[in-house]
C-alpha atoms as a PDB file:
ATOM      1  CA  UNK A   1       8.887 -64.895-108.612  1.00  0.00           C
ATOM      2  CA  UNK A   2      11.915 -63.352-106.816  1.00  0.00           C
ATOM      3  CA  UNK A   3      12.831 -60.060-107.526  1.00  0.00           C
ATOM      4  CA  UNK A   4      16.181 -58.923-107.273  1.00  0.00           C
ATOM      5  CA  UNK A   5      18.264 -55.829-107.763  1.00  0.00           C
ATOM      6  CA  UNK A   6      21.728 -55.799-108.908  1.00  0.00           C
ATOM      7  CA  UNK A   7      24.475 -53.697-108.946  1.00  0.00           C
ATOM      8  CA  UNK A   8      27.278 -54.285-111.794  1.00  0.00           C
ATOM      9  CA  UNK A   9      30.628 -52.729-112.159  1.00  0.00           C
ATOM     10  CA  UNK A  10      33.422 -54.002-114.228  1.00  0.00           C
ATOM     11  CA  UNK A  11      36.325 -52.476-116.757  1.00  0.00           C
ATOM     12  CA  UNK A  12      34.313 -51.237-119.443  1.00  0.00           C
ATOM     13  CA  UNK A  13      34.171 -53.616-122.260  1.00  0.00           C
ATOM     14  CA  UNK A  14      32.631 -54.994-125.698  1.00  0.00           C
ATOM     15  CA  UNK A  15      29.899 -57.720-124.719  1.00  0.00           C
ATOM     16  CA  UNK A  16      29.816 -56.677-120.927  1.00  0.00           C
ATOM     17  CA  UNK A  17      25.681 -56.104-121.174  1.00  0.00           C
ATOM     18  CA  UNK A  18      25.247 -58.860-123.418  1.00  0.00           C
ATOM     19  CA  UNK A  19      26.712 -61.209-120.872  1.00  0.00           C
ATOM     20  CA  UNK A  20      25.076 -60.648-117.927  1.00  0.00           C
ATOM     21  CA  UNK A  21      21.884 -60.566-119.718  1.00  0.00           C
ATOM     22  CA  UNK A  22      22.999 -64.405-120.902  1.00  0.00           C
ATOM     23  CA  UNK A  23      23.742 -65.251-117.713  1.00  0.00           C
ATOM     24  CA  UNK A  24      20.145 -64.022-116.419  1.00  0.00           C
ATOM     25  CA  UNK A  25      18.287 -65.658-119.566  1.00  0.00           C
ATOM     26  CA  UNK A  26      20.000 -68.908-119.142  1.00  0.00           C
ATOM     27  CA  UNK A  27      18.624 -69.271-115.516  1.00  0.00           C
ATOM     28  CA  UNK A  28      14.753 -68.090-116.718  1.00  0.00           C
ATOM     29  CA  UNK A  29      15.549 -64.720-115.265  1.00  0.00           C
ATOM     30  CA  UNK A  30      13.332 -61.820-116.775  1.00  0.00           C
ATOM     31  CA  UNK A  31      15.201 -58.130-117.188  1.00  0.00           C
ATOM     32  CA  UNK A  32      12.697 -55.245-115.919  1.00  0.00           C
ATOM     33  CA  UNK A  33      14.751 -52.535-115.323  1.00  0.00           C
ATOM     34  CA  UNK A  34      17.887 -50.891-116.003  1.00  0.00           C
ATOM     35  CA  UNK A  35      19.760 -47.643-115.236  1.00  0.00           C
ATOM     36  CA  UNK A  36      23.696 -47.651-116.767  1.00  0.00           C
ATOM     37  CA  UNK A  37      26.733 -45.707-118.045  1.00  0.00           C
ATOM     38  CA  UNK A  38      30.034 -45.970-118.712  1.00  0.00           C
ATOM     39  CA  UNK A  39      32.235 -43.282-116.789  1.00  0.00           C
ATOM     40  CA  UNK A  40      36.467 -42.971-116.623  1.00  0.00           C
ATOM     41  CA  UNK A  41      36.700 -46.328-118.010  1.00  0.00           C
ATOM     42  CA  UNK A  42      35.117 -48.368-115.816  1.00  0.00           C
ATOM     43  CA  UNK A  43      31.222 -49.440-116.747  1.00  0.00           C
ATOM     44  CA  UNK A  44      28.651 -49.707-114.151  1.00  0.00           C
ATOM     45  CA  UNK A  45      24.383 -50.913-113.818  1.00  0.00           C
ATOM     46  CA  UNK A  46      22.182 -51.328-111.964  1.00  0.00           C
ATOM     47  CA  UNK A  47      18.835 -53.428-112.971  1.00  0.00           C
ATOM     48  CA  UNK A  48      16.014 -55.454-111.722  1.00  0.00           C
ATOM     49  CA  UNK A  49      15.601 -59.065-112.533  1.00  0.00           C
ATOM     50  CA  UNK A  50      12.694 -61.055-112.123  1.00  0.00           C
ATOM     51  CA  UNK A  51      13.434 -64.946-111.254  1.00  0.00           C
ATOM     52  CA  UNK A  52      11.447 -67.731-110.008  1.00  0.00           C
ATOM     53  CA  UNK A  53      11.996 -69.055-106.910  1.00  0.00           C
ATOM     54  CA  UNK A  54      13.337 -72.262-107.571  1.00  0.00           C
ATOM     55  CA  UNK A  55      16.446 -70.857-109.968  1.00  0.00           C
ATOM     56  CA  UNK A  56      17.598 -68.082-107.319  1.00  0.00           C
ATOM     57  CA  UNK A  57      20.064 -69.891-106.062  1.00  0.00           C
ATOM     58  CA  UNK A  58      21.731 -70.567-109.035  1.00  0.00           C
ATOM     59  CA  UNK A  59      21.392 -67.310-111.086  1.00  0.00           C
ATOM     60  CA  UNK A  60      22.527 -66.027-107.818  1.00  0.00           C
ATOM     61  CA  UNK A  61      25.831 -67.993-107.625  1.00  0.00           C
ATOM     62  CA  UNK A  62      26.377 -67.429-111.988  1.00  0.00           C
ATOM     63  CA  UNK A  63      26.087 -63.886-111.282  1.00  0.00           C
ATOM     64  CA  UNK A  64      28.636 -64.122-109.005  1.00  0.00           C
ATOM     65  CA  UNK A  65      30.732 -66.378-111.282  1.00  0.00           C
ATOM     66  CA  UNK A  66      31.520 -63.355-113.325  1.00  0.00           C
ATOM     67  CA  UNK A  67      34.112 -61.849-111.067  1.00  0.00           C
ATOM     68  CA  UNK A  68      36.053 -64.266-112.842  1.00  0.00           C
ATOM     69  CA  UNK A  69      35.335 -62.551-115.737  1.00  0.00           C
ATOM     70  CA  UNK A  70      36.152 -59.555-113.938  1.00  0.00           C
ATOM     71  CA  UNK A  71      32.794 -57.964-113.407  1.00  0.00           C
ATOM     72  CA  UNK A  72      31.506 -57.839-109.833  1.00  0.00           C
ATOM     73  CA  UNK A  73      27.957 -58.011-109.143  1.00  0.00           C
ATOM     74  CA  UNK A  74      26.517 -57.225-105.848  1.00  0.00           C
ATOM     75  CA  UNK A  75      22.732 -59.059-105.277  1.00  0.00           C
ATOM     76  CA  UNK A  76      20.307 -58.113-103.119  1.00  0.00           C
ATOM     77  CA  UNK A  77      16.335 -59.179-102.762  1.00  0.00           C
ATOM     78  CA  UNK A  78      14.116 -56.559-103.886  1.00  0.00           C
ATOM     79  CA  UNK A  79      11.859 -54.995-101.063  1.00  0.00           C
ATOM     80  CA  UNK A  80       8.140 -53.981-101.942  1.00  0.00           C
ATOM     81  CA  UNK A  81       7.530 -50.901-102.996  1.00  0.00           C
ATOM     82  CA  UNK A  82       6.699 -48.191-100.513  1.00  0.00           C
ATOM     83  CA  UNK A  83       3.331 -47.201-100.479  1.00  0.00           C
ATOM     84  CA  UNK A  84       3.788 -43.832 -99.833  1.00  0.00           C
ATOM     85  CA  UNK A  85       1.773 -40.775-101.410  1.00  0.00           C
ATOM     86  CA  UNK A  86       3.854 -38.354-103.181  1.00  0.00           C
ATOM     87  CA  UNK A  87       4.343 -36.030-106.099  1.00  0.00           C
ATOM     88  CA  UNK A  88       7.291 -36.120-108.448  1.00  0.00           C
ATOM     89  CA  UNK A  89       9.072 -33.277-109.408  1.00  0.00           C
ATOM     90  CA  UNK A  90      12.153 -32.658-111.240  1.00  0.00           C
ATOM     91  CA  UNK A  91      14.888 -30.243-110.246  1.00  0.00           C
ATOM     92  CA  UNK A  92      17.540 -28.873-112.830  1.00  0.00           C
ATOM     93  CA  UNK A  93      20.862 -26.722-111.236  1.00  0.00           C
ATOM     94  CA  UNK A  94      23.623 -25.114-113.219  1.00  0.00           C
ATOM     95  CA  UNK A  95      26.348 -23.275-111.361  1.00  0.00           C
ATOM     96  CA  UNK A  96      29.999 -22.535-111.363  1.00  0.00           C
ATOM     97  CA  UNK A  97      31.338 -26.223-110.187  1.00  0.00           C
ATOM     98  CA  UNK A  98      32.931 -26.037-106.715  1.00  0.00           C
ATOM     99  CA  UNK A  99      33.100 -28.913-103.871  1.00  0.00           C
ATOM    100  CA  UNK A 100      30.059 -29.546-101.556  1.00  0.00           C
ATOM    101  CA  UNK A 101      27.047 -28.879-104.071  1.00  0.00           C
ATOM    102  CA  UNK A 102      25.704 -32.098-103.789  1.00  0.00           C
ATOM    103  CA  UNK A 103      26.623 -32.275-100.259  1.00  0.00           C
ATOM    104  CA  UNK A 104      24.286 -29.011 -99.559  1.00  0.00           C
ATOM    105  CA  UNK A 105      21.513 -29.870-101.715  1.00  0.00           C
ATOM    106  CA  UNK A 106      20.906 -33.006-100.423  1.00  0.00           C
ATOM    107  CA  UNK A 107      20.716 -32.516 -97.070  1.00  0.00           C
ATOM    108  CA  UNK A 108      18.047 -29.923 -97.265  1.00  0.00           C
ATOM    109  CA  UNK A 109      16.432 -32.315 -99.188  1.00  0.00           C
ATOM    110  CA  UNK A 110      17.049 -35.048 -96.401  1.00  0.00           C
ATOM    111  CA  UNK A 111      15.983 -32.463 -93.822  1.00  0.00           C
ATOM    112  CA  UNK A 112      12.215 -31.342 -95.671  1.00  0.00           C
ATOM    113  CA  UNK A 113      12.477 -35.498 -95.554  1.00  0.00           C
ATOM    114  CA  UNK A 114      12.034 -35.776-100.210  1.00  0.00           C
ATOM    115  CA  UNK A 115      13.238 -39.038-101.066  1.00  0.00           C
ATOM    116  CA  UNK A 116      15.839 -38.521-104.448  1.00  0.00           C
ATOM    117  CA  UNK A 117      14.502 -41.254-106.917  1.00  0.00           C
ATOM    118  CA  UNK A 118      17.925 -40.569-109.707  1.00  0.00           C
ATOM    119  CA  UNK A 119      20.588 -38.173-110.145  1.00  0.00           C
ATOM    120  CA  UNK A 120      22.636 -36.918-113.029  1.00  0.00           C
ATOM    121  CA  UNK A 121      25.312 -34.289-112.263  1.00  0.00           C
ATOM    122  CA  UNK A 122      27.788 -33.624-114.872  1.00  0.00           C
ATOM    123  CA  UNK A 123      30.785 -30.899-114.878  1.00  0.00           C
ATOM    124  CA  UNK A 124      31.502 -29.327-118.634  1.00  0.00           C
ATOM    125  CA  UNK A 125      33.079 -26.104-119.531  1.00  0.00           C
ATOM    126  CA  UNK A 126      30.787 -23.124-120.066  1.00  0.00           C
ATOM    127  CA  UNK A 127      30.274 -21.929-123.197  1.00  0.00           C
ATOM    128  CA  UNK A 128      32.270 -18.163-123.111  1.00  0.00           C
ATOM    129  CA  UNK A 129      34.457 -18.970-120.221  1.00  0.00           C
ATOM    130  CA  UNK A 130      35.543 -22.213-120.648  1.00  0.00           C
ATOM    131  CA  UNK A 131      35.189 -22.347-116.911  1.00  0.00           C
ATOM    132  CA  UNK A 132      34.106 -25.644-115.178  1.00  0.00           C
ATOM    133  CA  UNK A 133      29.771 -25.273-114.706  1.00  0.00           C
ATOM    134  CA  UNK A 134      28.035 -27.944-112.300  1.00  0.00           C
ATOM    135  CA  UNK A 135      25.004 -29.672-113.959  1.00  0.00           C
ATOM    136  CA  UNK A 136      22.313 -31.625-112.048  1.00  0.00           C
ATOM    137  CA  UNK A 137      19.491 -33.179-112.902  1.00  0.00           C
ATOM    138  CA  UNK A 138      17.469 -34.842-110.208  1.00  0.00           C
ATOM    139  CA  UNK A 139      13.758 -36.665-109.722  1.00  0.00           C
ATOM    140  CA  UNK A 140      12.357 -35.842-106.614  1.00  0.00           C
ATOM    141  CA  UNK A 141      10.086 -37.205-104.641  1.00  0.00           C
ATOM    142  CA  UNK A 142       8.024 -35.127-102.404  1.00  0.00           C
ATOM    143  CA  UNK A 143       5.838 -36.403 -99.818  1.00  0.00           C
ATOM    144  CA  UNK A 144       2.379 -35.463 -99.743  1.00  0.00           C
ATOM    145  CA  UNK A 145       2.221 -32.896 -96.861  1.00  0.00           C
ATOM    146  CA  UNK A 146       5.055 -30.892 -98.206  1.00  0.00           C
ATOM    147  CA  UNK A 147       3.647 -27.676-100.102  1.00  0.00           C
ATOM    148  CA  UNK A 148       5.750 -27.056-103.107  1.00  0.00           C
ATOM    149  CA  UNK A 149       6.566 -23.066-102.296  1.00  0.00           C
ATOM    150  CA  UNK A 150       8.197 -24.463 -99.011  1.00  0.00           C
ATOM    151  CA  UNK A 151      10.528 -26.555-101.213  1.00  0.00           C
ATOM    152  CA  UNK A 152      10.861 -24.160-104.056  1.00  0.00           C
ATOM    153  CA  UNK A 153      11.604 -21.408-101.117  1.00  0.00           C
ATOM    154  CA  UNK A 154      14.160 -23.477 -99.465  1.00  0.00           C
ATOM    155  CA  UNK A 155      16.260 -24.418-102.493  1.00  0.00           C
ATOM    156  CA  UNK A 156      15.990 -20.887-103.900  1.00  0.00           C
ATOM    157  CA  UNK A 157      17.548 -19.308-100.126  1.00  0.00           C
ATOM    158  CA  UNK A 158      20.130 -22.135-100.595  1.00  0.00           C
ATOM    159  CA  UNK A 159      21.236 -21.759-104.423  1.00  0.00           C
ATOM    160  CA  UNK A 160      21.515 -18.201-103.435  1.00  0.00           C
ATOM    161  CA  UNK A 161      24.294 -19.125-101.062  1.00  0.00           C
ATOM    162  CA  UNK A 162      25.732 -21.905-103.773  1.00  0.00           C
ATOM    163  CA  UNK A 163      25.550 -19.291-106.568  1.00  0.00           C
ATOM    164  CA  UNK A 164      23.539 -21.629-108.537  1.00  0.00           C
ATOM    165  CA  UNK A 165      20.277 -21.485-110.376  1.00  0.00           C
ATOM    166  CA  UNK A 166      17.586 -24.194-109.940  1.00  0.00           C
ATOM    167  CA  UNK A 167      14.194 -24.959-111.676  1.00  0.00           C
ATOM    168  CA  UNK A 168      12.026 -27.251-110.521  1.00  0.00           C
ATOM    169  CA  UNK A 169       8.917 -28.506-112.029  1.00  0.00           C
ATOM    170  CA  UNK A 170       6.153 -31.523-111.766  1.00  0.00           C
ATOM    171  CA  UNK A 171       7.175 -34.612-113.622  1.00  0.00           C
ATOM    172  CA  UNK A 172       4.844 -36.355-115.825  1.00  0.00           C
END
């Protein structure tokens, strides 16, 4: 079997799931995995499909074939898994919304070298205020020889300077 991972964006639309799931079932593909939302209109995935090696080429070139259905579908072959050790933890923010959060957080977490498995951020009025609070809500990945008070002490001198507030905790 080939694995593959897709990415999907199109208009968002009635049927759009349901039709790239046809096309993968009608060329012995097998869905495993699938992470997607609609957001300002336009609808976008991304999934892994299991396929066996002899009908790549042509789920490849369907998959395709819906651009002229106006969804675009970027393929790409689906690397093995890192064997890495590490620990999973998730991280929740909330702070007054202003550019560069993301920007900041991340690249502390690029520097202490933690791999970010997904990401939700969100931006909705707070409750008294009405003013615009930044929500994030991440999976981490830490790598095994990084202690947990080095990362917790790291993000905590940072959302001091962001005027945020963080949590993080292991992930089950």
């Amino acid at each position: 079997m080939n694995h593959l991972v897709l990415t999907v964006i199109a208009q968002d639309q009635t049927g759009l799931v349901e039709r790239i799931a046809k096309c993968i079932a009608e060329h012995q593909g097998n869905w495993l995995e699938s992470r997607m939302a609609r957001m300002a209109g336009q609808f976008a995935g991304i999934l892994r499909v299991a396929v066996p090696v002899e009908h790549r080429p042509e789920l490849v070139e369907a998959l395709q074939g819906l651009e002229r259905q106006g969804v675009r579908v970027l393929v790409a072959d689906s690397g093995a898994e890192p064997s890495h050790s590490w620990k999973a933890i998730q991280l929740s923010l909330v702070g007054n919304d202003r550019p560069g959060i993301v920007r900041d957080i991340t690249r502390l977490l690029s520097e202490l070298g933690i791999n970010l498995e997904s990401l939700k951020t969100d931006v909705q009025p707070a409750p008294m205020s009405s003013e615009p609070l930044f929500h994030a809500e991440a999976l981490l990945a830490l790598p095994a020889g990084l202690a947990l008070d080095r990362l917790q002490d790291q993000l905590e001198a940072l959302a001091d300077d962001l005027m945020v507030e963080l949590n993080l905790q292991e992930h089950e």
